[in-house]
PDB file of N, CA and C in Angstrom:
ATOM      1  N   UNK A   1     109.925 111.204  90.613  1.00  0.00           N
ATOM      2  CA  UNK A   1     108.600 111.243  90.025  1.00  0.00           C
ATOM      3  C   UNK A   1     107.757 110.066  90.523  1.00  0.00           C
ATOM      4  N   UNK A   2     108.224 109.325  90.905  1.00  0.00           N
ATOM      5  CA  UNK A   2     107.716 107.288  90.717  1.00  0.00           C
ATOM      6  C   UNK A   2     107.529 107.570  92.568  1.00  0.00           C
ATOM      7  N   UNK A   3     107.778 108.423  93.280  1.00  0.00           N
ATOM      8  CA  UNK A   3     107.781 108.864  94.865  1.00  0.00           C
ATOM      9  C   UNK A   3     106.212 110.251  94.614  1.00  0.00           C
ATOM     10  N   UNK A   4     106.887 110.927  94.116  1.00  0.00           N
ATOM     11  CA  UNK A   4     105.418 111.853  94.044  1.00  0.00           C
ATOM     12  C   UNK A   4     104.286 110.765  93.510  1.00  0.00           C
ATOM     13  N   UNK A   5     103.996 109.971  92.765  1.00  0.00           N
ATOM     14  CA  UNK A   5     103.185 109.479  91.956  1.00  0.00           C
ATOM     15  C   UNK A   5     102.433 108.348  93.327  1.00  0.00           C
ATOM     16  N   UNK A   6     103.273 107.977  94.311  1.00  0.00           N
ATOM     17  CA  UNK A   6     102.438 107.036  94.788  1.00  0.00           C
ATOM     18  C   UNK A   6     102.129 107.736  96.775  1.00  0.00           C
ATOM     19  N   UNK A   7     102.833 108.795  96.370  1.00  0.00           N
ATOM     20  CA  UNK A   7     102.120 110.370  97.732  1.00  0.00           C
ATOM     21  C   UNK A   7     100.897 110.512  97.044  1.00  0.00           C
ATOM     22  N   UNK A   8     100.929 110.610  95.968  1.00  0.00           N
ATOM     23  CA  UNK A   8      99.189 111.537  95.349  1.00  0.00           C
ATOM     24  C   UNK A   8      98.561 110.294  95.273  1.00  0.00           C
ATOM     25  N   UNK A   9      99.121 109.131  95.069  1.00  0.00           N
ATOM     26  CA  UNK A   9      97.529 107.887  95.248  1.00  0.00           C
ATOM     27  C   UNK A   9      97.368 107.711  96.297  1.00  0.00           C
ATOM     28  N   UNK A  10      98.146 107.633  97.643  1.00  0.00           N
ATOM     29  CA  UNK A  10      97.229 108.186  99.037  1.00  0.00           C
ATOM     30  C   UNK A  10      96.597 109.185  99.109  1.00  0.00           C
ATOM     31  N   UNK A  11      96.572 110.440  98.543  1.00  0.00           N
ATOM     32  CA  UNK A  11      95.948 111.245  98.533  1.00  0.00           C
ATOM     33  C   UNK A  11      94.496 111.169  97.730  1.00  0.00           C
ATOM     34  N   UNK A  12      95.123 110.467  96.592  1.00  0.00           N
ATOM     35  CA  UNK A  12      93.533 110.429  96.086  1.00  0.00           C
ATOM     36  C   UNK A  12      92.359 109.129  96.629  1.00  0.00           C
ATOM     37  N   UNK A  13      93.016 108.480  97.094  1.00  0.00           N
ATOM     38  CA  UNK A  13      91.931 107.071  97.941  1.00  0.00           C
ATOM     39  C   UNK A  13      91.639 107.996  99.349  1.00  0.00           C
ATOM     40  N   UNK A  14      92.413 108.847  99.713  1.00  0.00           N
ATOM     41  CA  UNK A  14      92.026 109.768 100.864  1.00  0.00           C
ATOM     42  C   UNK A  14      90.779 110.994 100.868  1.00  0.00           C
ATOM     43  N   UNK A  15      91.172 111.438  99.880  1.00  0.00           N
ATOM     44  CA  UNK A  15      89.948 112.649  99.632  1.00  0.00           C
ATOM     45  C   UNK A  15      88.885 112.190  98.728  1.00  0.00           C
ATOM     46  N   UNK A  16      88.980 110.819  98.028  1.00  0.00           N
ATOM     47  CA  UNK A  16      87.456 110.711  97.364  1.00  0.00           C
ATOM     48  C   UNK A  16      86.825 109.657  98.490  1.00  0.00           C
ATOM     49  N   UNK A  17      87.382 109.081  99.126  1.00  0.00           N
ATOM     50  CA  UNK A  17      86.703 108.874 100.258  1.00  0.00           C
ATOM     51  C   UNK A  17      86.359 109.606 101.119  1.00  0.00           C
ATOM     52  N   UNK A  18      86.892 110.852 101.311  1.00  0.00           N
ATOM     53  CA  UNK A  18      85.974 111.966 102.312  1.00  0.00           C
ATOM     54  C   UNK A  18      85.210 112.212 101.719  1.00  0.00           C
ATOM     55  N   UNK A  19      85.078 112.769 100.567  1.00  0.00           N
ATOM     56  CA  UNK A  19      84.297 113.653  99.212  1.00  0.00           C
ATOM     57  C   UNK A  19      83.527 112.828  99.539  1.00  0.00           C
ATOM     58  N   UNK A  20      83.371 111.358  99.062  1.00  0.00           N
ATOM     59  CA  UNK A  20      82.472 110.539  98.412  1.00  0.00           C
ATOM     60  C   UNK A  20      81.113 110.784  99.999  1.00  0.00           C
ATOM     61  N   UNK A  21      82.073 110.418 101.261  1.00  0.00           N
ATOM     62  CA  UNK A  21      81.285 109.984 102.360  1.00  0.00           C
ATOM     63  C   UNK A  21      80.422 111.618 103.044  1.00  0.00           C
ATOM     64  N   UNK A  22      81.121 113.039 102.575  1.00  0.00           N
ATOM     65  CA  UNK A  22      80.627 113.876 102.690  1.00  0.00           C
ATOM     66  C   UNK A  22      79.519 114.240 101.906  1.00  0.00           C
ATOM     67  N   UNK A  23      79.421 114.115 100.750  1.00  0.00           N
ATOM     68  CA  UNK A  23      78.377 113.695  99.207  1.00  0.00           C
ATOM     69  C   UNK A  23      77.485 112.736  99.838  1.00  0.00           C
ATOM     70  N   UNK A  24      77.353 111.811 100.308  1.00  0.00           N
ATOM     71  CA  UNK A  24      76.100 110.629 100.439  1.00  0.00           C
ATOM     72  C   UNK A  24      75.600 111.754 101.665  1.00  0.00           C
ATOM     73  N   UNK A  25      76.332 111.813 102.873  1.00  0.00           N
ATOM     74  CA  UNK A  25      75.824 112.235 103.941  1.00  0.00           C
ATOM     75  C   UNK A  25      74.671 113.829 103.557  1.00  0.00           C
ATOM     76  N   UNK A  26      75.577 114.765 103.173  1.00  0.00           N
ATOM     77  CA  UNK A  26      74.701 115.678 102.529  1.00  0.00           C
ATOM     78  C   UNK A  26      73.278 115.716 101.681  1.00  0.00           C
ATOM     79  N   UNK A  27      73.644 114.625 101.332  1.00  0.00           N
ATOM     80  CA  UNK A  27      72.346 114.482  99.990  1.00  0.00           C
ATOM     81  C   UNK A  27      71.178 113.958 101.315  1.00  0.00           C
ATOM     82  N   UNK A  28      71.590 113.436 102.614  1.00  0.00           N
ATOM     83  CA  UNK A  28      69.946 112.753 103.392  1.00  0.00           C
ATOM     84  C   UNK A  28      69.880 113.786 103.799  1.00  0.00           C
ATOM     85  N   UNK A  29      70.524 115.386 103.703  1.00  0.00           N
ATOM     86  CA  UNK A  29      70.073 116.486 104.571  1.00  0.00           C
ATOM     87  C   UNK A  29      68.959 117.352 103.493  1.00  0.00           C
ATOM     88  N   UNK A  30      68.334 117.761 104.224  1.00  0.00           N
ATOM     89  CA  UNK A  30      66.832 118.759 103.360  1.00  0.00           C
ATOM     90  C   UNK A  30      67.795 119.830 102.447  1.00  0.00           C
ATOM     91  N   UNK A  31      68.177 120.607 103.163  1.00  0.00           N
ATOM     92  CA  UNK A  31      68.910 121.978 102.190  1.00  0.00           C
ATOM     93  C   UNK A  31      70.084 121.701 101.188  1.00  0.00           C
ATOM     94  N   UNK A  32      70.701 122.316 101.003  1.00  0.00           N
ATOM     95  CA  UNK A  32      72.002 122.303  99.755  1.00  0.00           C
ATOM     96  C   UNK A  32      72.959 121.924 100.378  1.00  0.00           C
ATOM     97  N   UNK A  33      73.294 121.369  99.220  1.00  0.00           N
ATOM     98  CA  UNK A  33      74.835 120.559  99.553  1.00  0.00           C
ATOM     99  C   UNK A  33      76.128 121.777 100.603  1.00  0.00           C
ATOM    100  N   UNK A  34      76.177 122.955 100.239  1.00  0.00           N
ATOM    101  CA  UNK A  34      77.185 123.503 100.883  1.00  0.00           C
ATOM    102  C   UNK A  34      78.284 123.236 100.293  1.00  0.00           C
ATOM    103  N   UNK A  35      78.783 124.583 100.427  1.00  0.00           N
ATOM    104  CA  UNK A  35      79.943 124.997  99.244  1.00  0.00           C
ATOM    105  C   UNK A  35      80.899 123.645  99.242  1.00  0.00           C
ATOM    106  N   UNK A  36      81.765 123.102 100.469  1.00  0.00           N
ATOM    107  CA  UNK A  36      82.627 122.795 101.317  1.00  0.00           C
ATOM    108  C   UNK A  36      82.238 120.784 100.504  1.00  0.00           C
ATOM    109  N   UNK A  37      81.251 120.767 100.664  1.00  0.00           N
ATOM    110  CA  UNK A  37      81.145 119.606  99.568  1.00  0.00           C
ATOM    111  C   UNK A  37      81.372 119.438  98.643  1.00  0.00           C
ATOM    112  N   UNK A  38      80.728 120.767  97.862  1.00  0.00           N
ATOM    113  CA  UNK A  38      81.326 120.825  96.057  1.00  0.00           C
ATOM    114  C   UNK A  38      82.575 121.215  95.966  1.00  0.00           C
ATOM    115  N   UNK A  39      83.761 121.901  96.888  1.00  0.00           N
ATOM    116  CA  UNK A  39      84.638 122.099  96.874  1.00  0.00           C
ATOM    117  C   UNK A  39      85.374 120.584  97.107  1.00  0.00           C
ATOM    118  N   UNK A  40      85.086 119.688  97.849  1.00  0.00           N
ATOM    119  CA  UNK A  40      85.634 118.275  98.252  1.00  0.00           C
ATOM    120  C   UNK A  40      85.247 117.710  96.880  1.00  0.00           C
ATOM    121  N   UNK A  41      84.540 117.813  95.648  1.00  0.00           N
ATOM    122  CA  UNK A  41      84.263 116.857  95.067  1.00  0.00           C
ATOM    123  C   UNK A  41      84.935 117.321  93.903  1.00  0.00           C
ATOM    124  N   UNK A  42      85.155 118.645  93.680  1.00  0.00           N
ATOM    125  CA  UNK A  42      85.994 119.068  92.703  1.00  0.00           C
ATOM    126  C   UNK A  42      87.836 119.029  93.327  1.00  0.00           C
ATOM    127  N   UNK A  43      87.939 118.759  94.598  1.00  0.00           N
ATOM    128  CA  UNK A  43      89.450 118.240  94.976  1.00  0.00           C
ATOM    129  C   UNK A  43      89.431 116.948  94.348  1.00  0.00           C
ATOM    130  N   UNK A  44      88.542 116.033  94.628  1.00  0.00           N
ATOM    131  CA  UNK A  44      88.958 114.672  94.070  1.00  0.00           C
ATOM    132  C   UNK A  44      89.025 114.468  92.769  1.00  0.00           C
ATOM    133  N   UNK A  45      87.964 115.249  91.418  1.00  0.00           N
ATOM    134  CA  UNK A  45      88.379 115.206  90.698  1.00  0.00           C
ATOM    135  C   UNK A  45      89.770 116.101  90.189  1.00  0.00           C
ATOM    136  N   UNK A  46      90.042 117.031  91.181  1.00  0.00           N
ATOM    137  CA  UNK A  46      91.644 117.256  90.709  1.00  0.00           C
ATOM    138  C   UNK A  46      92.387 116.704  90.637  1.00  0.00           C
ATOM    139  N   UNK A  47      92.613 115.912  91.955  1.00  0.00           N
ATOM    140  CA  UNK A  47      93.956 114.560  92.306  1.00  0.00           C
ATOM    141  C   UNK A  47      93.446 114.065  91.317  1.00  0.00           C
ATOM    142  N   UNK A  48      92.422 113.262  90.866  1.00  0.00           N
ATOM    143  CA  UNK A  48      92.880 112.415  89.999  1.00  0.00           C
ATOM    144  C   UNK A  48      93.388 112.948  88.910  1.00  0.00           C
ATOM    145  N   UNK A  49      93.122 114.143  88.230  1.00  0.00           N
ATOM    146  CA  UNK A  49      93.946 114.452  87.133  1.00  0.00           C
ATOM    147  C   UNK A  49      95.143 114.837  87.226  1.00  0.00           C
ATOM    148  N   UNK A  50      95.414 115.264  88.710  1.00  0.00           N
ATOM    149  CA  UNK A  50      97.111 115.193  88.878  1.00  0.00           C
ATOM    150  C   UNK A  50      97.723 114.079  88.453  1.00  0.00           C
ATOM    151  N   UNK A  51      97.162 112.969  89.497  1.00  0.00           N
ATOM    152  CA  UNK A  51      98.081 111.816  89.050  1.00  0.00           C
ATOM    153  C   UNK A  51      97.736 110.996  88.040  1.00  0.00           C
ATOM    154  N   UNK A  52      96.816 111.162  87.167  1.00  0.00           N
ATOM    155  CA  UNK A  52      96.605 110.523  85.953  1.00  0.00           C
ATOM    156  C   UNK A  52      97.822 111.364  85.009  1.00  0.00           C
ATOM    157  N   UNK A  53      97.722 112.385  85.515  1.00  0.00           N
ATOM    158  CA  UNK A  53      99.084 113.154  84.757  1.00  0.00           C
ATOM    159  C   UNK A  53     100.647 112.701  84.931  1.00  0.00           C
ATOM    160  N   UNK A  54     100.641 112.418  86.520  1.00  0.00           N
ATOM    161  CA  UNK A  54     102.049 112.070  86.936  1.00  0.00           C
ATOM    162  C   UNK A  54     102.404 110.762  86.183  1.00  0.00           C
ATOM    163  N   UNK A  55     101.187 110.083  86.132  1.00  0.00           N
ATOM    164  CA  UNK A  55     101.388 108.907  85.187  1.00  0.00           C
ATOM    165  C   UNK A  55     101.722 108.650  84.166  1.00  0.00           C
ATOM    166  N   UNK A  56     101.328 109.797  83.500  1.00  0.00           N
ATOM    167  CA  UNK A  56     101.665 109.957  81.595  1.00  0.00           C
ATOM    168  C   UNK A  56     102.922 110.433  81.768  1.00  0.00           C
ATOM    169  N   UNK A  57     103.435 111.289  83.004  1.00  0.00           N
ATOM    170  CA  UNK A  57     104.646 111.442  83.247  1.00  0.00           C
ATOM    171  C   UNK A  57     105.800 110.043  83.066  1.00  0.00           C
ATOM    172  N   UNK A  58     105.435 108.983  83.886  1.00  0.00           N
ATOM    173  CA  UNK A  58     106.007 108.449  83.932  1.00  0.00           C
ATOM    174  C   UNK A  58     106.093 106.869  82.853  1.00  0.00           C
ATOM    175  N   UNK A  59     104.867 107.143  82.023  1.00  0.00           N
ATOM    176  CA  UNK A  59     105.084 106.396  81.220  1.00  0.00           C
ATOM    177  C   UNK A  59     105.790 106.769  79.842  1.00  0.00           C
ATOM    178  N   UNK A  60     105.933 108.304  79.585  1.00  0.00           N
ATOM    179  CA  UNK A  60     107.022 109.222  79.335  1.00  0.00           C
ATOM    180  C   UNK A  60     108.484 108.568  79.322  1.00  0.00           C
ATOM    181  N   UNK A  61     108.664 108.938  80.429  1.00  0.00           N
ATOM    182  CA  UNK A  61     110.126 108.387  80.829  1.00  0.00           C
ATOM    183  C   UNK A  61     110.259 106.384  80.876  1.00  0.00           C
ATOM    184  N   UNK A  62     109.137 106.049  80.256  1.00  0.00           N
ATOM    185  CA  UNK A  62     109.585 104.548  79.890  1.00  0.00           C
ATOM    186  C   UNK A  62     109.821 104.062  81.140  1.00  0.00           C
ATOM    187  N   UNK A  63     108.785 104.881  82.376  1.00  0.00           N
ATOM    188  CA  UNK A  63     108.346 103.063  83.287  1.00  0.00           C
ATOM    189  C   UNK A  63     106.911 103.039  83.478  1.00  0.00           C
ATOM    190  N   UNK A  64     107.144 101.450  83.056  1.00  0.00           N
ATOM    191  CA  UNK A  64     105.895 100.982  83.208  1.00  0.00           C
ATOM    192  C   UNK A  64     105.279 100.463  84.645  1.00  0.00           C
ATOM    193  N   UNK A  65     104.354  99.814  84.772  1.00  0.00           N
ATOM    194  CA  UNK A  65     103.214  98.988  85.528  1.00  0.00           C
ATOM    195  C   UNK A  65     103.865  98.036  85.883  1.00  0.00           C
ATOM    196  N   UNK A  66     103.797  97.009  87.075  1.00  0.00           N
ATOM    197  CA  UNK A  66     104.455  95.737  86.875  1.00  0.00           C
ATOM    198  C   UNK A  66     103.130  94.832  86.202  1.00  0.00           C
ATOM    199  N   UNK A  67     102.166  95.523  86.243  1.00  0.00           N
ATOM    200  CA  UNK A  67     100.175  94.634  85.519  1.00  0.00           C
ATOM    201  C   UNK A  67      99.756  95.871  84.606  1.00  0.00           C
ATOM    202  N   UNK A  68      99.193  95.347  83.213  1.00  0.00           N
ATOM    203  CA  UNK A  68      98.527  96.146  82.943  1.00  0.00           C
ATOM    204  C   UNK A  68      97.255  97.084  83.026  1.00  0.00           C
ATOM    205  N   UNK A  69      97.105  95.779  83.873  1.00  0.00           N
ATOM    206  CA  UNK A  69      95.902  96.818  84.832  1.00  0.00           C
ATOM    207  C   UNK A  69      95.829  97.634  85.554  1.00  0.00           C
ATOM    208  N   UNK A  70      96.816  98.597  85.842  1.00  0.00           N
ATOM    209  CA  UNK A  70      97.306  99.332  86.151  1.00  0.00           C
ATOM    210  C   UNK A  70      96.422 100.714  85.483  1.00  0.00           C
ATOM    211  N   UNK A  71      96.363 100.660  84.890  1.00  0.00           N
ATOM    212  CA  UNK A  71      96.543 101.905  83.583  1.00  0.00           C
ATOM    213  C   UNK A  71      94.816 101.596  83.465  1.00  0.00           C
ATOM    214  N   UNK A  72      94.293 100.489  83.362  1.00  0.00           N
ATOM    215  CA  UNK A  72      92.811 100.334  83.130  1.00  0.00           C
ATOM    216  C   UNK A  72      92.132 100.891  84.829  1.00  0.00           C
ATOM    217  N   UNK A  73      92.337 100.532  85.398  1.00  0.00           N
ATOM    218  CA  UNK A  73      91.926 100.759  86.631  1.00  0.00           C
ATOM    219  C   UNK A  73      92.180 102.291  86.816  1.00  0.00           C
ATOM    220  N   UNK A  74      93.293 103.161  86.792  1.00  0.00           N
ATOM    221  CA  UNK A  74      93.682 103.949  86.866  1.00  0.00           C
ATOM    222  C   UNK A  74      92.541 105.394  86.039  1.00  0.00           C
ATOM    223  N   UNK A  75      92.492 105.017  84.553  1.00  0.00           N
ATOM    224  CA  UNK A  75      92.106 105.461  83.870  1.00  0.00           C
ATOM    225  C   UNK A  75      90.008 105.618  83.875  1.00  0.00           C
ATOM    226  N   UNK A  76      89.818 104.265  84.433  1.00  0.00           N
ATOM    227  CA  UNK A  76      88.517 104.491  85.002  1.00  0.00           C
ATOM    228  C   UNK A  76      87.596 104.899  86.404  1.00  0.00           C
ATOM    229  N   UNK A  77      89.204 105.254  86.694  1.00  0.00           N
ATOM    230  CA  UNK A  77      88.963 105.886  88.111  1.00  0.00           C
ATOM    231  C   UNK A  77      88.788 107.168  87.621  1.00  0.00           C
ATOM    232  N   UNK A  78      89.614 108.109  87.420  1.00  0.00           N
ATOM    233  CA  UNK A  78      89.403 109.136  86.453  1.00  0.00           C
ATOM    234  C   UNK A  78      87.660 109.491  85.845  1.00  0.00           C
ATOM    235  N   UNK A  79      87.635 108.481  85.016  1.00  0.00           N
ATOM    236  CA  UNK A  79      85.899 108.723  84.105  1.00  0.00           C
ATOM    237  C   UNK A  79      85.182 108.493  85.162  1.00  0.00           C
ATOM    238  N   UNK A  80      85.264 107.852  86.413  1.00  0.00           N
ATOM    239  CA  UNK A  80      84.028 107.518  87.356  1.00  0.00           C
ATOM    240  C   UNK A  80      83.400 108.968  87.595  1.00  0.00           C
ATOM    241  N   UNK A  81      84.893 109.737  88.156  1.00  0.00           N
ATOM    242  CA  UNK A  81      84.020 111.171  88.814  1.00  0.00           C
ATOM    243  C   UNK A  81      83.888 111.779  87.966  1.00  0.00           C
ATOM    244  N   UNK A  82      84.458 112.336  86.297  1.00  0.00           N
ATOM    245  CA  UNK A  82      83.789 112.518  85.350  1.00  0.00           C
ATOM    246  C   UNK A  82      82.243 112.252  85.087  1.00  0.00           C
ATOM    247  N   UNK A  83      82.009 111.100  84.727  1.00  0.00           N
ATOM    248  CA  UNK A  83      80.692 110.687  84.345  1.00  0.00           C
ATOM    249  C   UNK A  83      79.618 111.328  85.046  1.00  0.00           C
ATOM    250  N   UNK A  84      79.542 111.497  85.815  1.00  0.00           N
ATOM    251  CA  UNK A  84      78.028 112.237  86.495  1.00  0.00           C
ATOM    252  C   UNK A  84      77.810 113.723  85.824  1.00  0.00           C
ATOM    253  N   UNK A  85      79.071 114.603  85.374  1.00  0.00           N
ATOM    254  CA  UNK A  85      78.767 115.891  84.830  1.00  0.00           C
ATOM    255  C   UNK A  85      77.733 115.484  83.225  1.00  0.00           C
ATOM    256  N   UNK A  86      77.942 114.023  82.906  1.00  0.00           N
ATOM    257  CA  UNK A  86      76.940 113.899  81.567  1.00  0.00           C
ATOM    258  C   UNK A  86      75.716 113.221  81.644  1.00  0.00           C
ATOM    259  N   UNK A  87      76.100 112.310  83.372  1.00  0.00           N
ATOM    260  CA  UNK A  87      74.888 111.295  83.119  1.00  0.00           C
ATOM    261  C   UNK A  87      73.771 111.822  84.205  1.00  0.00           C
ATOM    262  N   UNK A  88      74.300 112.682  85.273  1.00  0.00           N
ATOM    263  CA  UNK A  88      73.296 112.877  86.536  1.00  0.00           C
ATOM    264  C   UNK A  88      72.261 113.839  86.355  1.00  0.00           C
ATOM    265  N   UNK A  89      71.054 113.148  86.773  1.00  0.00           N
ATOM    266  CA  UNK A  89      69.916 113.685  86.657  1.00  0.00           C
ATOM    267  C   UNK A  89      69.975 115.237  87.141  1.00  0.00           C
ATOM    268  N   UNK A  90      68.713 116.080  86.433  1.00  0.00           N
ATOM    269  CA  UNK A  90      69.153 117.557  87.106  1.00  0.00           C
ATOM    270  C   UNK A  90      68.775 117.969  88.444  1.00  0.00           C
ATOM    271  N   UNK A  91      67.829 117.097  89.086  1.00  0.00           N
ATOM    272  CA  UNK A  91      67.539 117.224  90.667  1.00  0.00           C
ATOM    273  C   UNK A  91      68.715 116.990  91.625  1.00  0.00           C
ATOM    274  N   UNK A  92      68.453 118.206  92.379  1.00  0.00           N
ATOM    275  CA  UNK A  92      70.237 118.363  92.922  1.00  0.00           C
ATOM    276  C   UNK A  92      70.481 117.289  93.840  1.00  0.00           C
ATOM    277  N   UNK A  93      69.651 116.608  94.639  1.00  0.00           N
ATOM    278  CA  UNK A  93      69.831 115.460  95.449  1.00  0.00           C
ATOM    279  C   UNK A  93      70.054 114.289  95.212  1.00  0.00           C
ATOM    280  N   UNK A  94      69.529 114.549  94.123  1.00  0.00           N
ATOM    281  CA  UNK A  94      69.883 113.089  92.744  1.00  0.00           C
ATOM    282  C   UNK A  94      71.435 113.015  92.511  1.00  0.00           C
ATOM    283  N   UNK A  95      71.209 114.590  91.997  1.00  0.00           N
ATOM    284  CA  UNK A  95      72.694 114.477  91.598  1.00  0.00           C
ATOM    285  C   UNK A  95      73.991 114.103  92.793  1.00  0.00           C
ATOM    286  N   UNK A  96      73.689 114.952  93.815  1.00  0.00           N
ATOM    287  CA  UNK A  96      74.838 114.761  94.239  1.00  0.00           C
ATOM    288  C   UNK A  96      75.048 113.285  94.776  1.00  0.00           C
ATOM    289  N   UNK A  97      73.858 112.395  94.850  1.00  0.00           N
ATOM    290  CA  UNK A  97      73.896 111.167  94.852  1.00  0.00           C
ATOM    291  C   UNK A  97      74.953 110.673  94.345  1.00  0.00           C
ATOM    292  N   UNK A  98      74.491 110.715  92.654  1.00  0.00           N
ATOM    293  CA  UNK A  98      75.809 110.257  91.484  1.00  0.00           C
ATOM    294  C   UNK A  98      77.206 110.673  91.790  1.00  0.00           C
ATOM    295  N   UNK A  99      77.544 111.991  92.156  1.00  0.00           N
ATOM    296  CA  UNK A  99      78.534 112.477  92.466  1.00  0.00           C
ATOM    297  C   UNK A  99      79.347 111.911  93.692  1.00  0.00           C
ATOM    298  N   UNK A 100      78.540 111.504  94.213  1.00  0.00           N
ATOM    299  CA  UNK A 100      78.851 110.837  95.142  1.00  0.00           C
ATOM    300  C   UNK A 100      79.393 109.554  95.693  1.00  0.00           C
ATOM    301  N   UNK A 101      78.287 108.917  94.864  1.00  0.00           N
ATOM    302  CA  UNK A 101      78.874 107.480  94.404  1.00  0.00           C
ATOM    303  C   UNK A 101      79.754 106.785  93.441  1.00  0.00           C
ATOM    304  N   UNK A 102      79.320 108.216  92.315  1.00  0.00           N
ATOM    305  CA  UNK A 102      80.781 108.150  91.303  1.00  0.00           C
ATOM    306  C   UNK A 102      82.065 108.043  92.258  1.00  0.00           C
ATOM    307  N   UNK A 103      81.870 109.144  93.235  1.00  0.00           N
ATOM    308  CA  UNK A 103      83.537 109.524  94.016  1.00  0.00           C
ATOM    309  C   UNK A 103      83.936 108.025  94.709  1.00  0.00           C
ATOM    310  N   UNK A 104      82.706 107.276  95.276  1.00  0.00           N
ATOM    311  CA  UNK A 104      83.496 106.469  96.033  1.00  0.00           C
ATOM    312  C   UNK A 104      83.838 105.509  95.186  1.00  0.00           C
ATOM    313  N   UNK A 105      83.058 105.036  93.970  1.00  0.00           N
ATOM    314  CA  UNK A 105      83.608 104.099  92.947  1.00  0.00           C
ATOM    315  C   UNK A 105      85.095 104.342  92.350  1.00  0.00           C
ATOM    316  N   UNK A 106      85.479 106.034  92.005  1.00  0.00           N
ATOM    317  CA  UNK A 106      86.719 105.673  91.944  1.00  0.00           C
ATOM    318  C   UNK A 106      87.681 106.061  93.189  1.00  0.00           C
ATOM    319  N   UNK A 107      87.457 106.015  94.058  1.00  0.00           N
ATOM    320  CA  UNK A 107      88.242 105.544  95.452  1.00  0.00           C
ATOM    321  C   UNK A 107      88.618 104.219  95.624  1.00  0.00           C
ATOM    322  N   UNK A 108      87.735 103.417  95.151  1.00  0.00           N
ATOM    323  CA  UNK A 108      87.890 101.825  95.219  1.00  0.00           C
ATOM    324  C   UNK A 108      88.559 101.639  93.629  1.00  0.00           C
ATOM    325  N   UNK A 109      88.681 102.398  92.853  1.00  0.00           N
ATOM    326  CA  UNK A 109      89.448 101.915  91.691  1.00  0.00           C
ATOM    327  C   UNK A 109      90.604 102.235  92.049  1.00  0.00           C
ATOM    328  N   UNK A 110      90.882 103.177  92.746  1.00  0.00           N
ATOM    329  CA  UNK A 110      92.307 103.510  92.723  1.00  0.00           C
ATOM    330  C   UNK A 110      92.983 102.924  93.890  1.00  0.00           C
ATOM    331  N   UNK A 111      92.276 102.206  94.921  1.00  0.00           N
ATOM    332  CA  UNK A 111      92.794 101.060  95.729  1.00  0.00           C
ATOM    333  C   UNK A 111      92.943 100.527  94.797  1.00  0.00           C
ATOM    334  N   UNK A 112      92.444  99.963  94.017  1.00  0.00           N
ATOM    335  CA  UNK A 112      92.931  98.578  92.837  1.00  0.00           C
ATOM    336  C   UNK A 112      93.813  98.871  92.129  1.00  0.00           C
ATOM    337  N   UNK A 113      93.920 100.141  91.463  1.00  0.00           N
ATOM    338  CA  UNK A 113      95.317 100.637  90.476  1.00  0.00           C
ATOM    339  C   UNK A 113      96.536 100.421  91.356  1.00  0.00           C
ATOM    340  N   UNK A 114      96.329 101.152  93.085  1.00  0.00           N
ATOM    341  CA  UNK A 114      97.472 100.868  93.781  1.00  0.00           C
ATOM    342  C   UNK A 114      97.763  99.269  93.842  1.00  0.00           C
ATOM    343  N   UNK A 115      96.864  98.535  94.488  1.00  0.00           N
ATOM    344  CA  UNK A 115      97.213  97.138  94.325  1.00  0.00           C
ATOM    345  C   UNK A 115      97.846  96.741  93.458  1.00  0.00           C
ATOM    346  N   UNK A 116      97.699  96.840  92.006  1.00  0.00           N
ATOM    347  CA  UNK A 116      98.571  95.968  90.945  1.00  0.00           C
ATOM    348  C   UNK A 116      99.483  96.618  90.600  1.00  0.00           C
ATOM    349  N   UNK A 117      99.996  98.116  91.367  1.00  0.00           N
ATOM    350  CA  UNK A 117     101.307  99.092  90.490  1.00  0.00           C
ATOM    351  C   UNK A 117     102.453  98.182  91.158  1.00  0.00           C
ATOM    352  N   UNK A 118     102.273  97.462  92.231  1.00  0.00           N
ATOM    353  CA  UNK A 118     104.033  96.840  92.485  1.00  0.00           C
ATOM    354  C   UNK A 118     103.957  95.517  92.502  1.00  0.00           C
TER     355      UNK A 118
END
């Protein structure tokens, strides 16, 4: 489990950094985002709920963090790409702005969750 759990945090610093950098790039183009974006931005918020899951998995089975920051970092990586479905304006260029920048904010959280897990 503690092997799957740190495959899916490369995965998730991997695809919300595409997401995130496909999201900014799209939003300076005139027309719509394109499916293939909103599909990248709803992958990243999947991984993270995978492994926010694998996590509860493993705090389940009684292992912990070697930092507790672990779990804070982790957990607000998560709400980053959340937050725009409550806070982003309804202009779609706007939005995918937020969406966007939400994604790369928690890309850089979850470099930091990885940093303090060993």
């Amino acid at each position: 489990m503690l092997t799957a759990h740190r495959v899916v945090a490369f995965l998730v610093i991997g695809v919300c950094v595409v997401s995130a950098v496909a999201a900014l790039l799209a939003s300076r183009r005139r027309g719509a985002a394109g499916r293939i974006v909103a599909q990248l931005l709803a992958l990243a918020q999947t991984v993270l709920v995978a492994q926010v899951g694998l996590g509860l998995l493993l705090l389940a089975d009684h292992r912990r963090a070697a930092e507790r920051l672990h779990y804070i970092y982790g957990s607000l990586a998560l709400l980053a790409t959340l937050a725009p479905w409550v806070y982003a304006p309804a202009d779609a260029r706007r939005r995918l702005l937020w969406f966007g920048g939400a994604t790369l904010v928690a890309a850089a959280l979850a470099v930091r969750a990885y940093m303090t897990a060993t």
